[in-house]
Protein backbone atom coordinates (compact mmCIF):
# COMPACT_ATOMS: atom_id res chain seq x y z
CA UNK A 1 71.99 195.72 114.60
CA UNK A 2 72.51 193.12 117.23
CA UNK A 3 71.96 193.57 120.98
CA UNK A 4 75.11 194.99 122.75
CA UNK A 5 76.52 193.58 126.01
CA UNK A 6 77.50 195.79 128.33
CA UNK A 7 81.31 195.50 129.30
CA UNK A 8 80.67 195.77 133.13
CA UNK A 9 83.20 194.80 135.97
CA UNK A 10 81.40 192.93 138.40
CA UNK A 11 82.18 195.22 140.88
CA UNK A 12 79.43 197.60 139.37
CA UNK A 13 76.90 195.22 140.04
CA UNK A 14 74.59 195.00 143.35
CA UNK A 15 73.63 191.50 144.32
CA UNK A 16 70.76 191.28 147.42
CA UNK A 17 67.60 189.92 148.38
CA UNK A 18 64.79 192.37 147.52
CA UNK A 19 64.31 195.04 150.19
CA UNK A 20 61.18 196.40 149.85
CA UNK A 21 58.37 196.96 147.36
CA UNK A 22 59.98 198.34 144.35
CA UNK A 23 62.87 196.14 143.94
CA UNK A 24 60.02 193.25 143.72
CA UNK A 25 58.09 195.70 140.92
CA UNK A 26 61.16 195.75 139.24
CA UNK A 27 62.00 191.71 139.21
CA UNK A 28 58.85 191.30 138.06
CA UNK A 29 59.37 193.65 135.40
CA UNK A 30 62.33 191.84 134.43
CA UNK A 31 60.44 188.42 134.45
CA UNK A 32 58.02 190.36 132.10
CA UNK A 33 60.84 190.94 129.93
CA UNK A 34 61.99 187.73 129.44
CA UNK A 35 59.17 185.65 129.85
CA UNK A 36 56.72 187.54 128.06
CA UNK A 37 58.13 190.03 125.48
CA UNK A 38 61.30 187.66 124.77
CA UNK A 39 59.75 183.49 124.84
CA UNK A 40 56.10 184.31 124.16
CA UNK A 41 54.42 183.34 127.58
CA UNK A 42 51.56 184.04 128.22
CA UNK A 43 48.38 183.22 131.36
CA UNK A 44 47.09 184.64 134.22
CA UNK A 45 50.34 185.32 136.03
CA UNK A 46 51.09 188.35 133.13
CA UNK A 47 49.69 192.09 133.82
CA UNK A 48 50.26 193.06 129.83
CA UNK A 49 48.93 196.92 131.02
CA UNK A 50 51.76 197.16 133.63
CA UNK A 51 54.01 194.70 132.02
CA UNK A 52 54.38 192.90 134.92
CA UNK A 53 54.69 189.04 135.14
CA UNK A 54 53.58 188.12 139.03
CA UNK A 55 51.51 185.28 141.05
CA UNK A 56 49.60 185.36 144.75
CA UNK A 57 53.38 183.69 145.76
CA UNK A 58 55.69 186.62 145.31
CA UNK A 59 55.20 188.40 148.35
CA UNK A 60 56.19 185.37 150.25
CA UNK A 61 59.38 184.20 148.47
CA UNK A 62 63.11 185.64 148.93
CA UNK A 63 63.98 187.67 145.42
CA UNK A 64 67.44 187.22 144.97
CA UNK A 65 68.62 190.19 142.57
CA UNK A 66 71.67 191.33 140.58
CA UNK A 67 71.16 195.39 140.37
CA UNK A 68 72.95 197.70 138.11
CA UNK A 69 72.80 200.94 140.02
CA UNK A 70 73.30 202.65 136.75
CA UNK A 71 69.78 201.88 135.38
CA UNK A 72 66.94 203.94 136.11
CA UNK A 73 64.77 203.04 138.89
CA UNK A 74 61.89 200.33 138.16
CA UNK A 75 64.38 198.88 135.44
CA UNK A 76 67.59 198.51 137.89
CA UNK A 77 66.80 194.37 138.54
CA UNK A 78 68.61 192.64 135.33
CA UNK A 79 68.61 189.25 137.24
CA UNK A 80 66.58 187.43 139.55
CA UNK A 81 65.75 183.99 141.40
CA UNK A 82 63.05 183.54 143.01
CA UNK A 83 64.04 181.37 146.36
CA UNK A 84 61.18 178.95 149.03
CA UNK A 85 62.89 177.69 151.59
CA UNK A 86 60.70 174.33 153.05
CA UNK A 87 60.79 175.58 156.38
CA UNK A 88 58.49 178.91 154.60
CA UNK A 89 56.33 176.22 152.89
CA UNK A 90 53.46 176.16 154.85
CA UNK A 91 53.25 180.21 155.11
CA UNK A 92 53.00 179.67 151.39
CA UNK A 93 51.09 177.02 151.33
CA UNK A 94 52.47 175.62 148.60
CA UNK A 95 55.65 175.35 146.66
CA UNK A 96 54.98 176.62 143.22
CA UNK A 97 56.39 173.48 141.28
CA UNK A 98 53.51 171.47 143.11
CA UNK A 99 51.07 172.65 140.39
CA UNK A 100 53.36 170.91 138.23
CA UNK A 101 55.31 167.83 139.84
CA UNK A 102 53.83 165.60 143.14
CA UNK A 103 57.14 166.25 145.15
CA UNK A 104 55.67 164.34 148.14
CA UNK A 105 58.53 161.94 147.79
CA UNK A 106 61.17 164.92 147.36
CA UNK A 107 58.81 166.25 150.88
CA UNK A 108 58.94 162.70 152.38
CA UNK A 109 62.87 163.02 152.38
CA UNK A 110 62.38 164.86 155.36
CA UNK A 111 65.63 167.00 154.23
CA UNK A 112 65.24 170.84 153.92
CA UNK A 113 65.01 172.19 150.88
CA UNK A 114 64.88 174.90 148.83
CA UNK A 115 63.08 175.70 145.54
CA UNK A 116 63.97 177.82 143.33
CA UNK A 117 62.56 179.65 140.07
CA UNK A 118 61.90 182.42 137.73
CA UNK A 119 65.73 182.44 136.99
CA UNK A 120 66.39 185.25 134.18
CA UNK A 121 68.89 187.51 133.29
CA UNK A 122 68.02 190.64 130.94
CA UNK A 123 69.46 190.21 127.07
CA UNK A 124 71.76 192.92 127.51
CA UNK A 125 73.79 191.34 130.58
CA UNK A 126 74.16 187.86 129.29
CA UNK A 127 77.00 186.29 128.35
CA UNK A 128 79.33 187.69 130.26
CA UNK A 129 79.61 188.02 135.18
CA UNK A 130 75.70 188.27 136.00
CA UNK A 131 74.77 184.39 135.99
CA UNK A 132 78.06 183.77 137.36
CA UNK A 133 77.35 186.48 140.36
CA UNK A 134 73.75 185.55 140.70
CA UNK A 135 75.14 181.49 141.03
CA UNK A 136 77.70 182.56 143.74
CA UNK A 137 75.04 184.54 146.10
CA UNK A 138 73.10 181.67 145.58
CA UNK A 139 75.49 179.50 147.21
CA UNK A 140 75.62 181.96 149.90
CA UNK A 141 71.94 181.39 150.64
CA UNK A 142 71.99 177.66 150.14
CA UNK A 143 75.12 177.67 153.09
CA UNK A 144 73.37 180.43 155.54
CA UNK A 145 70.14 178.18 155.67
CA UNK A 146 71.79 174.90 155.75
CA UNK A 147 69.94 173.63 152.49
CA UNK A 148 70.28 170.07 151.63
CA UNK A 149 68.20 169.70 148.41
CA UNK A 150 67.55 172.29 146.12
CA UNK A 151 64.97 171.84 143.28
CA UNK A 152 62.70 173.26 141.04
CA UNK A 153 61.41 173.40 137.45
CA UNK A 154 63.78 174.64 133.80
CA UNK A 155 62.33 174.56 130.86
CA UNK A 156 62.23 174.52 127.43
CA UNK A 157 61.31 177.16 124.85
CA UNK A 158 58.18 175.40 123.09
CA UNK A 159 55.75 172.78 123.37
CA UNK A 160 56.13 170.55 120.48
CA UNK A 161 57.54 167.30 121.97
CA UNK A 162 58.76 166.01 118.57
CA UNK A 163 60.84 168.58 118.56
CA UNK A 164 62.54 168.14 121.86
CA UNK A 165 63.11 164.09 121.79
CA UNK A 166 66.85 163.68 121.83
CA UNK A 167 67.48 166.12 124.96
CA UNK A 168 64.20 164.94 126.83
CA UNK A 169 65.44 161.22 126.56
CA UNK A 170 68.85 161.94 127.39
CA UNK A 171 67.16 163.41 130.44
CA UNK A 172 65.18 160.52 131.08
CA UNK A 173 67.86 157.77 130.08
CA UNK A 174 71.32 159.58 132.10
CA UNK A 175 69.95 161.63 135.11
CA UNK A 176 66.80 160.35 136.43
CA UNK A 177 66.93 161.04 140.39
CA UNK A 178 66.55 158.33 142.41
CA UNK A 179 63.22 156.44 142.92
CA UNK A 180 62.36 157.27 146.65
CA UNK A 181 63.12 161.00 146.07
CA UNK A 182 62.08 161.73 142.60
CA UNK A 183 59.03 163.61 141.91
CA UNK A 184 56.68 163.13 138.81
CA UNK A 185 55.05 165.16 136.56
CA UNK A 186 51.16 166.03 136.95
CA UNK A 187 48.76 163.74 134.64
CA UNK A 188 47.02 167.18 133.76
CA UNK A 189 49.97 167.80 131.13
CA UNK A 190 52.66 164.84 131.56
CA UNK A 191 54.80 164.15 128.81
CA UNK A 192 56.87 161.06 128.92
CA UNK A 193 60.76 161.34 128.16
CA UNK A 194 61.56 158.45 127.23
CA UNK A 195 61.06 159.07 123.38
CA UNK A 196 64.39 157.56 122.10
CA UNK A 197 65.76 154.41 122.58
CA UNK A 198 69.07 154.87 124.95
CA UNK A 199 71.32 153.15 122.03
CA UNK A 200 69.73 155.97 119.41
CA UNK A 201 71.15 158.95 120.80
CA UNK A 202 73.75 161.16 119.91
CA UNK A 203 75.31 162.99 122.83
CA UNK A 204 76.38 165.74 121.47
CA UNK A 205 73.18 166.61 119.62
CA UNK A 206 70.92 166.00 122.50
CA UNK A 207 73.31 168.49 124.38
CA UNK A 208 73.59 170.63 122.05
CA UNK A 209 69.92 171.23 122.40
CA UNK A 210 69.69 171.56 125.99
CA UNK A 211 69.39 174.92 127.73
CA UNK A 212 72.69 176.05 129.20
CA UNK A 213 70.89 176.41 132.69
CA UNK A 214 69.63 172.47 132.45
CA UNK A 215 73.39 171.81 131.52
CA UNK A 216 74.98 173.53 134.36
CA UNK A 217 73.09 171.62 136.88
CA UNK A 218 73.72 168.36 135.48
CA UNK A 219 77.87 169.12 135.34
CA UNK A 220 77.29 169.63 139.06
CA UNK A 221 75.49 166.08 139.84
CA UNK A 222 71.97 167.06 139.17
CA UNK A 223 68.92 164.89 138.73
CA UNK A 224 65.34 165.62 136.60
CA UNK A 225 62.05 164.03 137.76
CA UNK A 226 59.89 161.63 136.11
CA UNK A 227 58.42 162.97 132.99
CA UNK A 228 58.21 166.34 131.29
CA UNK A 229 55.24 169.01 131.91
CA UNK A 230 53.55 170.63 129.15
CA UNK A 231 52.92 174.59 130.17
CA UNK A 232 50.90 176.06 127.35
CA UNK A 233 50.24 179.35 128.54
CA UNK A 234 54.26 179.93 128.89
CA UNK A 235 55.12 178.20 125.54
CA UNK A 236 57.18 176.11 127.58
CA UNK A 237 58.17 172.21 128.04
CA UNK A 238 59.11 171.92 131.77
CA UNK A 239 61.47 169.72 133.63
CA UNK A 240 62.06 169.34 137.24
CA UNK A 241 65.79 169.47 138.13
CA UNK A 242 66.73 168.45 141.69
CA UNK A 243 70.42 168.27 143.29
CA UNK A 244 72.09 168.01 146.62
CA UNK A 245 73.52 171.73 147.33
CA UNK A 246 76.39 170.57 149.22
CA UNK A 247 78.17 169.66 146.28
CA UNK A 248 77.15 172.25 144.40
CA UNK A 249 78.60 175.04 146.47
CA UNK A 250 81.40 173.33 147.10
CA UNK A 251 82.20 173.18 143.48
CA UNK A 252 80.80 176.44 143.05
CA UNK A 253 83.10 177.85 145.52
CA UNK A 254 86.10 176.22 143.46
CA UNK A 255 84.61 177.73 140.08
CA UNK A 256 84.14 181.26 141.45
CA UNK A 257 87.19 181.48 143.08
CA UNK A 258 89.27 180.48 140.18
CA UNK A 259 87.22 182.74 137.93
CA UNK A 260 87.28 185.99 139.87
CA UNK A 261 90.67 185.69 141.82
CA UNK A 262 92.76 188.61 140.97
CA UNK A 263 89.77 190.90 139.99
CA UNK A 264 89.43 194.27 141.78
């Protein structure tokens, strides 16, 4: 038997920034969940004993979470971002897509930004308000810190380049950002995009085999870096997606509001 999805209004749902110790236990339970049990990853950022999936940069980064109060405690987070604003970067010391991309040209923009990762939603709750809820709040944060850019890495489920040709080109051939703001991919594990010939592709196909989260970005004006990164220990072929938040809360706002209007 299939997983169920919980018929839930959204008014059930709690959406915050993570308020103390446990609600970041439980996001990185969550990120366990998916990462881990669900796509296979793997490295030195998963606690297999706890079932935890964490890094030295968690403590430092806004956890944006959709709760269901409903759950039992420890397993009440079934969505998260993770959220670095730049003006946090140099508490962090680092933004965590810089082991992957050189964003000094996305830095040399001098524009503030925000990066954003570790977006997942537990199995049970997709398909139906939590991305939607976790996008709006989102909004909400990019507005009440005045972001102009906000960036960071999607990926692909699996490593095997052949595999992921049409979509990567597309990337590379329809959304490239532009040159004095895009960031590249690290030598370490770069992986060129530019695997099919523009005239070659087949729309459809290649976005047929994009992840719905790479999709969403790119109906709202978004841009990928140069080149693909290779991340072994998560089983996963990474892209960097970039976009200027202004229009995307904007047409956010539009979206929700037409979407939830009328719901009590």
């Amino acid at each position: 038997m299939g997983r169920r999805t919980p018929v839930i209004d959204s008014a059930a749902f709690e959406i915050r920034l993570a308020r103390d110790a446990a609600d970041l236990v439980a996001s990185q339970r969550l990120r366990y969940r998916v990462f881990v049990e669900e796509l296979g990853g793997g490295g030195e950022t998963v606690d297999h004993e706890n079932r935890l999936e964490s890094d030295r940069l968690d403590p430092v980064y806004d956890h944006l979470l959709l709760v269901d109060p409903a759950r039992a405690e420890g397993e009440h987070v079934v969505g998260a971002y993770r959220l670095l604003p730049s003006d946090r970067l140099e508490r962090a010391g680092q933004f965590y897509c810089d082991s992957e991309y050189d964003l000094s040209p996305l830095i040399g923009t001098g524009r503030k930004l925000l990066e954003l990762g570790r977006s997942c939603v537990d199995p049970d709750y997709r398909g139906g308000a939590a991305m939607l809820l976790l996008w709006n709040a989102l909004a909400d944060y990019v507005l009440a810190h005045d972001i102009e850019i906000l960036f960071g890495v999607a990926s692909f489920h699996g490593t095997d380049a052949e595999m992921l040709k049409a979509p990567l080109s597309w990337l590379h051939h329809h959304h490239l950002a532009p040159e004095h703001m895009r960031p590249r991919a690290r030598p370490e594990a770069y992986q060129p995009m530019d695997l099919v010939p523009e005239e070659a592709l087949d729309r459809r196909a290649a976005l047929a085999a994009m992840p719905n989260l790479i999709k969403a970005y790119l109906r709202l004006g978004g841009f990928v870096g140069e080149g693909a990164f290779i991340d072994r220990p998560f089983n996963t072929t990474d892209v960097l997606l970039l976009m200027d938040t202004k229009a995307m809360s904007d047409k956010h706002r539009s979206f929700y509001t037409r979407r939830f209007e009328g719901r009590a």
